[in-house]
C-alpha atoms as a PDB file:
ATOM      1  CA  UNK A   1       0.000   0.000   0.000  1.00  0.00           C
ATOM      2  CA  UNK A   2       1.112   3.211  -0.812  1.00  0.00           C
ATOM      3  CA  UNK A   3       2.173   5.793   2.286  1.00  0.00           C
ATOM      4  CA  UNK A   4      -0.728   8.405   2.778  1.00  0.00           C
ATOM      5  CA  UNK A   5      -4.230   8.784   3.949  1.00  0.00           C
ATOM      6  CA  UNK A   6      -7.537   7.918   2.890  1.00  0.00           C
ATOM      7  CA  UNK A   7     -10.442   9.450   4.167  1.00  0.00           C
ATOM      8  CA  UNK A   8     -13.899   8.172   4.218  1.00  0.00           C
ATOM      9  CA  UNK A   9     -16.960  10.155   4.391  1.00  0.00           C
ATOM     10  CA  UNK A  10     -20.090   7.841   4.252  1.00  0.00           C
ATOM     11  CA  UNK A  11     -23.365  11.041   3.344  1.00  0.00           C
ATOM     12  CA  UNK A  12     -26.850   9.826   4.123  1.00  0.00           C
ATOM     13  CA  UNK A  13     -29.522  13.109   2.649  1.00  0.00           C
ATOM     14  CA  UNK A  14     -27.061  15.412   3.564  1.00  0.00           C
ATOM     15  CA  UNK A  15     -27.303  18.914   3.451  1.00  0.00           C
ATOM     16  CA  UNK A  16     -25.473  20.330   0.843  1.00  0.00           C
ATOM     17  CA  UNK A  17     -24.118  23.756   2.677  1.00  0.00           C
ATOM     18  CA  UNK A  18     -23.498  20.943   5.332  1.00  0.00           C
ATOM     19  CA  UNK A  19     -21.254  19.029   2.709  1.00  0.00           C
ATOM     20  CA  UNK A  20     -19.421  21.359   1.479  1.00  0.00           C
ATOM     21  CA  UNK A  21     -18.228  22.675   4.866  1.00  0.00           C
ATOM     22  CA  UNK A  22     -17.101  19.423   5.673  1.00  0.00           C
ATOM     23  CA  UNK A  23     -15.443  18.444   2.651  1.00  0.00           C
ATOM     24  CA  UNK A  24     -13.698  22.335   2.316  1.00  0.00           C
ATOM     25  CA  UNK A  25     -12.781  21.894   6.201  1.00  0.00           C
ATOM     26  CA  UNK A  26     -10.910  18.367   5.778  1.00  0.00           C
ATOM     27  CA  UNK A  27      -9.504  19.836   2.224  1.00  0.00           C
ATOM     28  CA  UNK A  28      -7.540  22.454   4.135  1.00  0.00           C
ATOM     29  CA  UNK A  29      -6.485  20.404   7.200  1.00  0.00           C
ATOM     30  CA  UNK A  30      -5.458  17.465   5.029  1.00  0.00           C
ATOM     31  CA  UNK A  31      -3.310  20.334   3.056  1.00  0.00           C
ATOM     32  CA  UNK A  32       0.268  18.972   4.184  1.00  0.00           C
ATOM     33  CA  UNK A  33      -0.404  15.534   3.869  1.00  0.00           C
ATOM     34  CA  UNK A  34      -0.367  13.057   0.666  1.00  0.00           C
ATOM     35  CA  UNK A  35      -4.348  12.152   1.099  1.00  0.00           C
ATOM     36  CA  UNK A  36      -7.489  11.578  -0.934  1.00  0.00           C
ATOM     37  CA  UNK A  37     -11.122  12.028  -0.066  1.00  0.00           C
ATOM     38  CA  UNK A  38     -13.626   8.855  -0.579  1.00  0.00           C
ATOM     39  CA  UNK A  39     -17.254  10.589  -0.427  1.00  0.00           C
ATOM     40  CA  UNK A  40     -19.827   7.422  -0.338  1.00  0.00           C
ATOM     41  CA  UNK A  41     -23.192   8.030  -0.420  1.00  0.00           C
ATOM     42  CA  UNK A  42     -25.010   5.645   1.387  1.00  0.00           C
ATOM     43  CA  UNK A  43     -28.975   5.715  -0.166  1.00  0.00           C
ATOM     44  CA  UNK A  44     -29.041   9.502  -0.508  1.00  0.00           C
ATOM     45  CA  UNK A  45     -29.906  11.219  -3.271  1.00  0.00           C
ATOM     46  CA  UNK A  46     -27.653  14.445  -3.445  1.00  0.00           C
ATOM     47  CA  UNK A  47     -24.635  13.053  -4.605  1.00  0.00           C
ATOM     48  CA  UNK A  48     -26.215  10.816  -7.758  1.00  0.00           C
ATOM     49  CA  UNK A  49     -27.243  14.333  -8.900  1.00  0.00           C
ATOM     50  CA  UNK A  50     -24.645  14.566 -12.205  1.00  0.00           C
ATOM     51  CA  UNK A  51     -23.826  18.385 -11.332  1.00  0.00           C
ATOM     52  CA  UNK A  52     -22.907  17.624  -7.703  1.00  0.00           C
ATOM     53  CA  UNK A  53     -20.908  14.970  -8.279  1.00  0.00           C
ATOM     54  CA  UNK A  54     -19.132  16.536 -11.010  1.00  0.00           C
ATOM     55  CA  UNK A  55     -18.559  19.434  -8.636  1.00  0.00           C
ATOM     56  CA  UNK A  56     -17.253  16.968  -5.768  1.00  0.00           C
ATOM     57  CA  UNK A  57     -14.774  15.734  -7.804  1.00  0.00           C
ATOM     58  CA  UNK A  58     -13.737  18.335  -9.555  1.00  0.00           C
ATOM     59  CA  UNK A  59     -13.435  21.006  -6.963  1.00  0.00           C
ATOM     60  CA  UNK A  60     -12.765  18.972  -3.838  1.00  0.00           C
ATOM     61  CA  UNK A  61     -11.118  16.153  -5.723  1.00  0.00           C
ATOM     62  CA  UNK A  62     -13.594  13.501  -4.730  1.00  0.00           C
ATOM     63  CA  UNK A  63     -13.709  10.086  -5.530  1.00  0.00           C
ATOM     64  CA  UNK A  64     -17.440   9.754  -5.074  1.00  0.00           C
ATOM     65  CA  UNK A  65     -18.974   6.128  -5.153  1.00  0.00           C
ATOM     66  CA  UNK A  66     -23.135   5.535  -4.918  1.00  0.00           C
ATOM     67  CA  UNK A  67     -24.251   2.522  -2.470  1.00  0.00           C
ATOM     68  CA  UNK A  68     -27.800   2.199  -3.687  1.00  0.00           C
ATOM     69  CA  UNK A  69     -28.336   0.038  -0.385  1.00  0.00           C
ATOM     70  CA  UNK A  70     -27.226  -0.593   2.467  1.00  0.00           C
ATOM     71  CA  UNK A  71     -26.837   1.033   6.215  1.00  0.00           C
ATOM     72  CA  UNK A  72     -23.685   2.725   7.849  1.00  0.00           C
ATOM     73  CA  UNK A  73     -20.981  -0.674   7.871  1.00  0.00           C
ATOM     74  CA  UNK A  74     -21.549  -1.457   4.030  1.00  0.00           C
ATOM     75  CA  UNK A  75     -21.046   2.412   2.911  1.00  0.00           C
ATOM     76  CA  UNK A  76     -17.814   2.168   4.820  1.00  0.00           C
ATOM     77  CA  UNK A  77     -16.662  -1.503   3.511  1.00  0.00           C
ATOM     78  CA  UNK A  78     -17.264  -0.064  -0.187  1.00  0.00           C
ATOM     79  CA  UNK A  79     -15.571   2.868   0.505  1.00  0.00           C
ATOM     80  CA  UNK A  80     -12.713   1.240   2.187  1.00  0.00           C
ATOM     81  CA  UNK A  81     -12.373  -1.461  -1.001  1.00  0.00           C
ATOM     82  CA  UNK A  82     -11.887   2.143  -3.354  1.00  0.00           C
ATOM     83  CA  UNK A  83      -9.546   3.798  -1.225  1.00  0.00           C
ATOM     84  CA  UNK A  84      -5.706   3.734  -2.293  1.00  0.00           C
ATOM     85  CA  UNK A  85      -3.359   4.527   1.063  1.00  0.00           C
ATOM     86  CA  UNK A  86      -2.632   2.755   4.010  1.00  0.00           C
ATOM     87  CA  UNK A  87      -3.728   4.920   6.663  1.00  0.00           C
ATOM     88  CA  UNK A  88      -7.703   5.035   6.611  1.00  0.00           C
ATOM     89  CA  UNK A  89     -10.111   7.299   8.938  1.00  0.00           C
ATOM     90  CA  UNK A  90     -13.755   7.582   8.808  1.00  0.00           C
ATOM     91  CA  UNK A  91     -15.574  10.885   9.298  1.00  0.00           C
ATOM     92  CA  UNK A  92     -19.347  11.513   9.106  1.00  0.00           C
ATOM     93  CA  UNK A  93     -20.857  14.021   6.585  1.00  0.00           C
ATOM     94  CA  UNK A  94     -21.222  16.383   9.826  1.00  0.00           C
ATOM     95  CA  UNK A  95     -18.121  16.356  10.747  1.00  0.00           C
ATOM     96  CA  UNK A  96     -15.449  19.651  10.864  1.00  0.00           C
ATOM     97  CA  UNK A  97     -11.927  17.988  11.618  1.00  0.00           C
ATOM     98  CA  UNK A  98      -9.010  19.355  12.880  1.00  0.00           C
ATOM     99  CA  UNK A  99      -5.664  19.733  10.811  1.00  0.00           C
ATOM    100  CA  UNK A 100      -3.709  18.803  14.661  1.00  0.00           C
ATOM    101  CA  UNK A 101      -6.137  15.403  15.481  1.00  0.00           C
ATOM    102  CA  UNK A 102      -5.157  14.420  11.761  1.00  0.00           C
ATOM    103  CA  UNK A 103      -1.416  14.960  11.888  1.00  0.00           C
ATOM    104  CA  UNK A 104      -1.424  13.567  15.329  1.00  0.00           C
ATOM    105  CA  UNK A 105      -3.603  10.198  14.156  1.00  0.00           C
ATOM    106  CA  UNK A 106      -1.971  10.003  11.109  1.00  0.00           C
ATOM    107  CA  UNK A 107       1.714   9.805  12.801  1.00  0.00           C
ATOM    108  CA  UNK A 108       1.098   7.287  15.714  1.00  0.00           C
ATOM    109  CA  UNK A 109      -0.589   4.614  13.106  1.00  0.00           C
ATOM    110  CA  UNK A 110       1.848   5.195  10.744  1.00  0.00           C
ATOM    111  CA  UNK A 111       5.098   4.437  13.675  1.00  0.00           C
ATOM    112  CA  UNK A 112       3.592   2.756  16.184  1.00  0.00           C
ATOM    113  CA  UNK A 113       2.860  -1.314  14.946  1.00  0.00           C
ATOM    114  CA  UNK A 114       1.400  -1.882  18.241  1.00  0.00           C
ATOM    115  CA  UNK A 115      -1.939   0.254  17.900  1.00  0.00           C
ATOM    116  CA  UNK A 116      -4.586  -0.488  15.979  1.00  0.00           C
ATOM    117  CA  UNK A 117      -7.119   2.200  16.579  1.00  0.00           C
ATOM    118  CA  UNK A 118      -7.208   6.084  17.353  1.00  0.00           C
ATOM    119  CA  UNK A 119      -9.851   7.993  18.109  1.00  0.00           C
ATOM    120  CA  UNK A 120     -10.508  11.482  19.909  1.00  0.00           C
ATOM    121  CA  UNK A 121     -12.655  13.616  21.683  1.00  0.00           C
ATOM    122  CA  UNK A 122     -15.931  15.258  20.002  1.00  0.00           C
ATOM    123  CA  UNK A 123     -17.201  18.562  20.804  1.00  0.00           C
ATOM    124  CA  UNK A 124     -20.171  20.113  19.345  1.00  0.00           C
ATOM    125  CA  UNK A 125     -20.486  23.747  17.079  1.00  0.00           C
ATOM    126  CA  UNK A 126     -21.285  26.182  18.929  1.00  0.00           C
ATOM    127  CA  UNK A 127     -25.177  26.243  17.753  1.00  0.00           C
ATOM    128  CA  UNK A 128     -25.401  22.647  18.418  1.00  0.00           C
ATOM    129  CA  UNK A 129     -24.208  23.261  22.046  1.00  0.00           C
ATOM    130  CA  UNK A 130     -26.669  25.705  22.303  1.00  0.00           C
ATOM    131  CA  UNK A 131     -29.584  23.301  21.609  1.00  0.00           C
ATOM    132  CA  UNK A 132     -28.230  20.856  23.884  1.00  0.00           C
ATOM    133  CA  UNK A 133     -28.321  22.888  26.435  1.00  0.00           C
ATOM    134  CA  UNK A 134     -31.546  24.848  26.220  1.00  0.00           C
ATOM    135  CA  UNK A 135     -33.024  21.047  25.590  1.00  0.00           C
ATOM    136  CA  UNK A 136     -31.587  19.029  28.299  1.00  0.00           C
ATOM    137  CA  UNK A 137     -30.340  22.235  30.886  1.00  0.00           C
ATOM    138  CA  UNK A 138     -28.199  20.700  33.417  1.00  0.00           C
ATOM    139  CA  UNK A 139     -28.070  16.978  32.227  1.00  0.00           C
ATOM    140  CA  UNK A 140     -26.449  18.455  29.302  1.00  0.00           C
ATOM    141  CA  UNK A 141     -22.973  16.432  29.813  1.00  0.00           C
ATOM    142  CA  UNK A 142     -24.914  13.265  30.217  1.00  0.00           C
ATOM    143  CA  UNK A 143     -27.522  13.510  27.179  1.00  0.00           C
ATOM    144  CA  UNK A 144     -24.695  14.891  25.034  1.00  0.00           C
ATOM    145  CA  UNK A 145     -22.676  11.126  24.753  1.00  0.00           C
ATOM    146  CA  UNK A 146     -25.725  10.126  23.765  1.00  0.00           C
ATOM    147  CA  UNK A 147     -25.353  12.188  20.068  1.00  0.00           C
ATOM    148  CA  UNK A 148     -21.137  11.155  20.662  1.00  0.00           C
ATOM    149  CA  UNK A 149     -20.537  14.029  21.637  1.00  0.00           C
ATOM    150  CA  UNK A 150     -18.249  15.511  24.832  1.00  0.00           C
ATOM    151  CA  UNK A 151     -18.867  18.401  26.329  1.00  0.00           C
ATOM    152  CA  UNK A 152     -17.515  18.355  29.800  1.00  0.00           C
ATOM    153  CA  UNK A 153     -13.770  17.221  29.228  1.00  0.00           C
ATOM    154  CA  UNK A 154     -10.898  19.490  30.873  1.00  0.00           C
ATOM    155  CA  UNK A 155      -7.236  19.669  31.128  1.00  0.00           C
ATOM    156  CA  UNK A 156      -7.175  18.414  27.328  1.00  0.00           C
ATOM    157  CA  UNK A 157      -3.358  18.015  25.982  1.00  0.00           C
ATOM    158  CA  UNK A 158      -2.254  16.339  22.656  1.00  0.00           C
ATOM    159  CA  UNK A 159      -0.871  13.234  24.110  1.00  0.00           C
ATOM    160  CA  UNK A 160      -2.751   9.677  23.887  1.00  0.00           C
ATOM    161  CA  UNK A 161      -4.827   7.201  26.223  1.00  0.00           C
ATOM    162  CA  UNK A 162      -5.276   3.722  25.677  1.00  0.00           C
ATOM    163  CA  UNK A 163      -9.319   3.061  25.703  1.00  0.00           C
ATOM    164  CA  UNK A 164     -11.536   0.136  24.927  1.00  0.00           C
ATOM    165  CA  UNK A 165     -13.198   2.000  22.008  1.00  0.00           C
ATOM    166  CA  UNK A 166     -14.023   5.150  20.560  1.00  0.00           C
ATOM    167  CA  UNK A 167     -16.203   7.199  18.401  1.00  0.00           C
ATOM    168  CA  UNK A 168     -16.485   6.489  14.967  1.00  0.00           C
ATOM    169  CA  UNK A 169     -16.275   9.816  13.656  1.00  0.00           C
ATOM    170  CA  UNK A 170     -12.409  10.414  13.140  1.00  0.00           C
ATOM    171  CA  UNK A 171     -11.869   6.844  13.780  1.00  0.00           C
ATOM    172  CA  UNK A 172      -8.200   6.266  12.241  1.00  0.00           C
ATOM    173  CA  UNK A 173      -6.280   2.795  11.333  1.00  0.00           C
ATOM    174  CA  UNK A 174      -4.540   0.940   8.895  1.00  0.00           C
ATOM    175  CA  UNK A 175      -6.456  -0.519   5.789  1.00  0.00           C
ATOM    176  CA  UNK A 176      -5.504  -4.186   6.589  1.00  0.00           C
ATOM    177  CA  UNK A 177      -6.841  -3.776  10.217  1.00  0.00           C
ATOM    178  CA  UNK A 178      -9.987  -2.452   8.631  1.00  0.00           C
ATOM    179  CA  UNK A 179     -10.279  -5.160   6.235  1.00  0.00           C
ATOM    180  CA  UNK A 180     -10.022  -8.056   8.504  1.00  0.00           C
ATOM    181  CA  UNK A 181     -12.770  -6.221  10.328  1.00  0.00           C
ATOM    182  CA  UNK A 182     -15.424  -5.137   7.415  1.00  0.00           C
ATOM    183  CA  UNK A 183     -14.499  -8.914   5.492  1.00  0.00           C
ATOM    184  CA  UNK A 184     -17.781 -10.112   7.264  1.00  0.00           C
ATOM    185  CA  UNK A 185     -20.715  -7.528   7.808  1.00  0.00           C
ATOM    186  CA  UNK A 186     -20.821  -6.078  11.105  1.00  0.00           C
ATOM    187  CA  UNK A 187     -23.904  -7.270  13.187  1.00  0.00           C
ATOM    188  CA  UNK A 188     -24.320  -3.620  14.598  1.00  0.00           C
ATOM    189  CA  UNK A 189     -25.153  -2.195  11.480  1.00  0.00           C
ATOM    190  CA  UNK A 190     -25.350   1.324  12.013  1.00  0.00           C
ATOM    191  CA  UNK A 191     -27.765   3.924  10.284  1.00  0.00           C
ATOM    192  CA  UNK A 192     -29.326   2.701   7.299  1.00  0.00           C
ATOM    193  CA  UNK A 193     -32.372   4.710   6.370  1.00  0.00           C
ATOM    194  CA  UNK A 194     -34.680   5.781   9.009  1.00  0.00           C
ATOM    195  CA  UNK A 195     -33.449   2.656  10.743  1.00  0.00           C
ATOM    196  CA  UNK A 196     -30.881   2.148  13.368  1.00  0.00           C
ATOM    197  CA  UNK A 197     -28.616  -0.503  15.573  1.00  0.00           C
ATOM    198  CA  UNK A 198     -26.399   1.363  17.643  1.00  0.00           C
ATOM    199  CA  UNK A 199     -23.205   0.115  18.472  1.00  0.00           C
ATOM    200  CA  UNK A 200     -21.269  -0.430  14.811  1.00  0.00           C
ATOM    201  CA  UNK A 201     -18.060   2.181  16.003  1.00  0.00           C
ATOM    202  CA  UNK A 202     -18.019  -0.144  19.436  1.00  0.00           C
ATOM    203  CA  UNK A 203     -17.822  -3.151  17.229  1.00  0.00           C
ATOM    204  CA  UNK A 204     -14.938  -2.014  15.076  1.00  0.00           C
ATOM    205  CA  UNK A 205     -12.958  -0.941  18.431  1.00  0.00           C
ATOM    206  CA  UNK A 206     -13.696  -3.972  19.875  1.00  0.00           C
ATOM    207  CA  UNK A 207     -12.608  -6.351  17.277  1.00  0.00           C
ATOM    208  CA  UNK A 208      -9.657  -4.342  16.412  1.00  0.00           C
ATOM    209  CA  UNK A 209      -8.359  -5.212  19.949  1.00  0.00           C
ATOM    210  CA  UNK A 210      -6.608  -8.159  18.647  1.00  0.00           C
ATOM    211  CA  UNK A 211      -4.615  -6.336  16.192  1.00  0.00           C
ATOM    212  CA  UNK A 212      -3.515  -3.875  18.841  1.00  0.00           C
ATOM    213  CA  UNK A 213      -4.086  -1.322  21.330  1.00  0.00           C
ATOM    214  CA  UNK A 214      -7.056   1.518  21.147  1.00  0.00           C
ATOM    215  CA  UNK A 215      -6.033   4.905  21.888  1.00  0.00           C
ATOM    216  CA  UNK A 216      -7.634   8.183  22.203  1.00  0.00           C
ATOM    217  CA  UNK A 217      -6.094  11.822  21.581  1.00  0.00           C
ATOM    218  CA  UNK A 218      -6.679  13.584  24.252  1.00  0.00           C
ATOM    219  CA  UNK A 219      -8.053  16.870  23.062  1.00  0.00           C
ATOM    220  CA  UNK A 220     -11.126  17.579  20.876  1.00  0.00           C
ATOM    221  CA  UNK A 221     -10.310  16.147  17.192  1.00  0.00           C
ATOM    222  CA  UNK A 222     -13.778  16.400  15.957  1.00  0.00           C
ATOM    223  CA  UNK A 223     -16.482  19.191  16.200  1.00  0.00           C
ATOM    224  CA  UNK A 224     -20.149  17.837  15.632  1.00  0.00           C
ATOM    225  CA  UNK A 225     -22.233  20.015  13.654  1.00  0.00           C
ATOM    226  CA  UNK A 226     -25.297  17.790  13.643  1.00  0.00           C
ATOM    227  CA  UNK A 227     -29.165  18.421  12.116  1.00  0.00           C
ATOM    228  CA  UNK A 228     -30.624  20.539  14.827  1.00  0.00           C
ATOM    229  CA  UNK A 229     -33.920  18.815  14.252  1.00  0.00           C
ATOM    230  CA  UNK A 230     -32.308  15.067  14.674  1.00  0.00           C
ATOM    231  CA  UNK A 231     -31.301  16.568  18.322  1.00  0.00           C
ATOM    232  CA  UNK A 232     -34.972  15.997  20.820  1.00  0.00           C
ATOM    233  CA  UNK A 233     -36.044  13.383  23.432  1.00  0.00           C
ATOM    234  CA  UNK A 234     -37.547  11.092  20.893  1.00  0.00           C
ATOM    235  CA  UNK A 235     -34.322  10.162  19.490  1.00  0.00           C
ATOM    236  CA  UNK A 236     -32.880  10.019  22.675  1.00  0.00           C
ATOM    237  CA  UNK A 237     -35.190   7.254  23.524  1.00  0.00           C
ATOM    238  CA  UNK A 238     -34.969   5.669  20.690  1.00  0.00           C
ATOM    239  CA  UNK A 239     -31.117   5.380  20.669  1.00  0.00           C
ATOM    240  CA  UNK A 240     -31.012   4.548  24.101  1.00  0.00           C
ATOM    241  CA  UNK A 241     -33.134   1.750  23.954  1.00  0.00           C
ATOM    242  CA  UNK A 242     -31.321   0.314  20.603  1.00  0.00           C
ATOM    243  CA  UNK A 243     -27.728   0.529  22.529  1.00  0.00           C
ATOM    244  CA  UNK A 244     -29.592  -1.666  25.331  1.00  0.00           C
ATOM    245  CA  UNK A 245     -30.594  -4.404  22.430  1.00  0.00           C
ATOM    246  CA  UNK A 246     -26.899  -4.208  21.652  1.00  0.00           C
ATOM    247  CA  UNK A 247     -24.747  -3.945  24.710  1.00  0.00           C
ATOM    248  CA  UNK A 248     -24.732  -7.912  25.642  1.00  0.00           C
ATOM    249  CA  UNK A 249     -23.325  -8.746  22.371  1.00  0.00           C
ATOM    250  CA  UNK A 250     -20.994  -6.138  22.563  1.00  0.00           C
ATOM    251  CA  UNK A 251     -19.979  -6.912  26.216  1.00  0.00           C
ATOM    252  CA  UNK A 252     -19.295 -10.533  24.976  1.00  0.00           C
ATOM    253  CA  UNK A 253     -17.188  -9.264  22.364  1.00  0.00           C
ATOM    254  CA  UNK A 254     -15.191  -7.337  24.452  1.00  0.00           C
ATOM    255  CA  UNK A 255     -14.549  -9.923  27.488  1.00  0.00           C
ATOM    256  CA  UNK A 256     -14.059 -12.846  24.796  1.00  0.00           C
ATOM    257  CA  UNK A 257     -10.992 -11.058  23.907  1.00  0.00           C
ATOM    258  CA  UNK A 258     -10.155 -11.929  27.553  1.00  0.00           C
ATOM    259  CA  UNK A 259     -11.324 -15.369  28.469  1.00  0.00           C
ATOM    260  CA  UNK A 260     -12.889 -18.018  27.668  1.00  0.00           C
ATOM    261  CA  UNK A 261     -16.531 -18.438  26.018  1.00  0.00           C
ATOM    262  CA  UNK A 262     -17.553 -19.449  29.444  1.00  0.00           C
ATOM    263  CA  UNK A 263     -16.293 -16.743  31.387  1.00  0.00           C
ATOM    264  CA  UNK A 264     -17.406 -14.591  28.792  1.00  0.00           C
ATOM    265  CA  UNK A 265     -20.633 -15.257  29.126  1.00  0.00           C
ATOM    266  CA  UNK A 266     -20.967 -14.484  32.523  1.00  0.00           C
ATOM    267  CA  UNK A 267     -18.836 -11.043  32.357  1.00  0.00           C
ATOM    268  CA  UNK A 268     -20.935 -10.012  29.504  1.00  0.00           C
ATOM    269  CA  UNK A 269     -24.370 -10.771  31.675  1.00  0.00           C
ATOM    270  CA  UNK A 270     -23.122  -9.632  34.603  1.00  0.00           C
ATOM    271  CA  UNK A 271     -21.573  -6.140  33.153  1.00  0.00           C
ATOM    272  CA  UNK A 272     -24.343  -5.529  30.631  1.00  0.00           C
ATOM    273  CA  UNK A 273     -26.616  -5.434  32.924  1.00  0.00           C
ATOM    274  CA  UNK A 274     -25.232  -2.958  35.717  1.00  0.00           C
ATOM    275  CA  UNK A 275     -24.774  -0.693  32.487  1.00  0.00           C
ATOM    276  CA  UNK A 276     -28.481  -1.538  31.317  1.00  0.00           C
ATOM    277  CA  UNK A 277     -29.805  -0.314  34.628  1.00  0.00           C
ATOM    278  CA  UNK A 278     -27.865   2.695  34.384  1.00  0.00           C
ATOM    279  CA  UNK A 279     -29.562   3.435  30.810  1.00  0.00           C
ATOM    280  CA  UNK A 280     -32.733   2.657  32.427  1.00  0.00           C
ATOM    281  CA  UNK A 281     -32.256   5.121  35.168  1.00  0.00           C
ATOM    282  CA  UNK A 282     -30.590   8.066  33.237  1.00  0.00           C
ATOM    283  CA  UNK A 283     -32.567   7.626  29.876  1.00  0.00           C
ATOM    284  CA  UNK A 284     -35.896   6.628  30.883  1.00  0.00           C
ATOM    285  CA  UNK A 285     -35.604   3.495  28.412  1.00  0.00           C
ATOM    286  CA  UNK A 286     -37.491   0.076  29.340  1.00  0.00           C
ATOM    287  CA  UNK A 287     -35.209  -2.848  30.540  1.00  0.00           C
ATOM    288  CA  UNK A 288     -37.330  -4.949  28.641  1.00  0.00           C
ATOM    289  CA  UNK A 289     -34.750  -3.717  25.659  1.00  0.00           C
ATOM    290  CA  UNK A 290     -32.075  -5.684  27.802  1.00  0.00           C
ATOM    291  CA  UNK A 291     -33.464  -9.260  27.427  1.00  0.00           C
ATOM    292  CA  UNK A 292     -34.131  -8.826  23.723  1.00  0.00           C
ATOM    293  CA  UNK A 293     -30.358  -7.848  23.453  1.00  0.00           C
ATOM    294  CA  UNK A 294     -29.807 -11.516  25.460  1.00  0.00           C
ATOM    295  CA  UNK A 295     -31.676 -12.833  22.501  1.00  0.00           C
ATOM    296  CA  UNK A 296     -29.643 -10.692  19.989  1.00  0.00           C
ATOM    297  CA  UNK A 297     -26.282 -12.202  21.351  1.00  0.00           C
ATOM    298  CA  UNK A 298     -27.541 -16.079  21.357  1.00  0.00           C
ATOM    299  CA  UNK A 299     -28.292 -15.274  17.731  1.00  0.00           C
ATOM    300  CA  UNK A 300     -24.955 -13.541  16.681  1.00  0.00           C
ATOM    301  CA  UNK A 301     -22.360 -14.766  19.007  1.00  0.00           C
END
């Protein structure tokens, strides 16, 4: 593979204004790097308009791909089979990037064999800060991890800490890690449509931890400039109680690395299910979500 990076941004009905900000943003941090820009859309119709893709390749220097189907995991898979460099990182078509998180990313995949994963903190725009706040007043910090975002992080520095996972957006590896991963479909699929299964980004982390170790940059890498109207206490819900269907398969992902299927099992019941009750409590979600996500691990482990 040739030395450089590849970045992947999967679009799903995005704003255009949105999309352009984005791809002009990571066009001028990417400016001192050897990089190219995969822009997937994933069952949107913007992009397959001839005179915006023209213009995304053209002006931004694009290679733009259309998934007709498919949620979140295949956009990236197709995008990661086009992509040319060795050093890949996924960021969402609302996502303004820093020129320091990339440089930083970029360096410690590139010389250190034994990681296999960074990630970083993810603050919000200013106007999306704004909603959270005058939505969810002083459980801001708490509702804001629910849209992967971090709000309440302090004495921020541009060194590294090993993690179990991290957020997908601005999630950075190498393109044979990534393969191994994406050469089956994930079982968290991610967004496709109006549907979701939270949980894909976990997935990725947590199967990556074989190849190495997981880090996070400690500072704010990503700044979240999502759809105001995607922000309320319906989705809340709604993603809450899909990361309860998923957190027993993802807990037995994570301890299998560990121990054995046995043990596994156990860990995964026992530690899902403190966290479950602490979605229950902070989201308002019903537990019954827990014991269909037992169900959803006997079916995928």
């Amino acid at each position: 593979m040739q030395d450089g990076l590849s970045i992947i941004i999967c679009s799903h009905k995005s704003d255009i204004l949105k999309l352009d900000n984005v791809l002009s943003n990571v066009k001028i941090a990417c400016k001192d790097l050897i990089h190219e820009i995969i822009l997937v859309s994933n069952g949107g119709q913007l992009i397959s308009n001839s005179e915006f893709s023209t213009r995304y390749v053209s002006y931004f220097g694009c290679k733009v791909i259309e998934v007709e189907q498919g949620n979140l995991g295949v956009a990236r898979a197709t995008g990661l089979n086009n992509c040319i460099y060795e050093i890949i990182m996924f960021i969402d078509d609302d996502n303004l990037v820093s020129s320091d998180y990339i440089r930083y990313a970029y360096n410690k995949i590139k010389n250190d064999q034994m990681v296999s994963v960074v990630g970083c903190f993810v603050g919000a725009t200013k106007s999306v800060e704004m909603h959270l706040n005058n939505l969810f007043k002083h459980k801001t910090d708490t509702y804001a991890k629910i849209f992967a975002i971090d709000l309440a992080e302090k004495n921020l520095d541009f060194g590294f800490t090993e993690v179990s996972s991290v957020y997908g957006a601005g999630l950075s590896s190498r393109r044979n890690v990534l393969l191994n991963i994406f050469s089956k479909q994930l079982i968290c699929s991610g967004r496709s449509g109006n549907q979701l299964l939270s949980g894909d980004d976990t997935e990725i982390c947590f199967k990556a931890l074989k190849f190495g170790k997981i880090l996070r940059w400690n500072n704010y890498g990503i700044f979240h400039e999502i759809n105001l109207s995607r922000i309320d206490t319906d989705y809340v819900k709604r993603l809450s109680s899909k990361m309860l269907i998923t957190l027993p398969f993802l807990h037995f992902l994570y301890w299998k690395n560990k121990h054995s299927s046995l043990i596994s099992f156990f860990l995964c019941g026992l530690s899902s299910l403190l966290v479950s009750l602490k979605f229950t409590y902070i989201y308002r979600c019903s537990i019954k979500n827990y014991f269909y996500g037992l169900i959803f691990l006997l079916k995928n482990k």
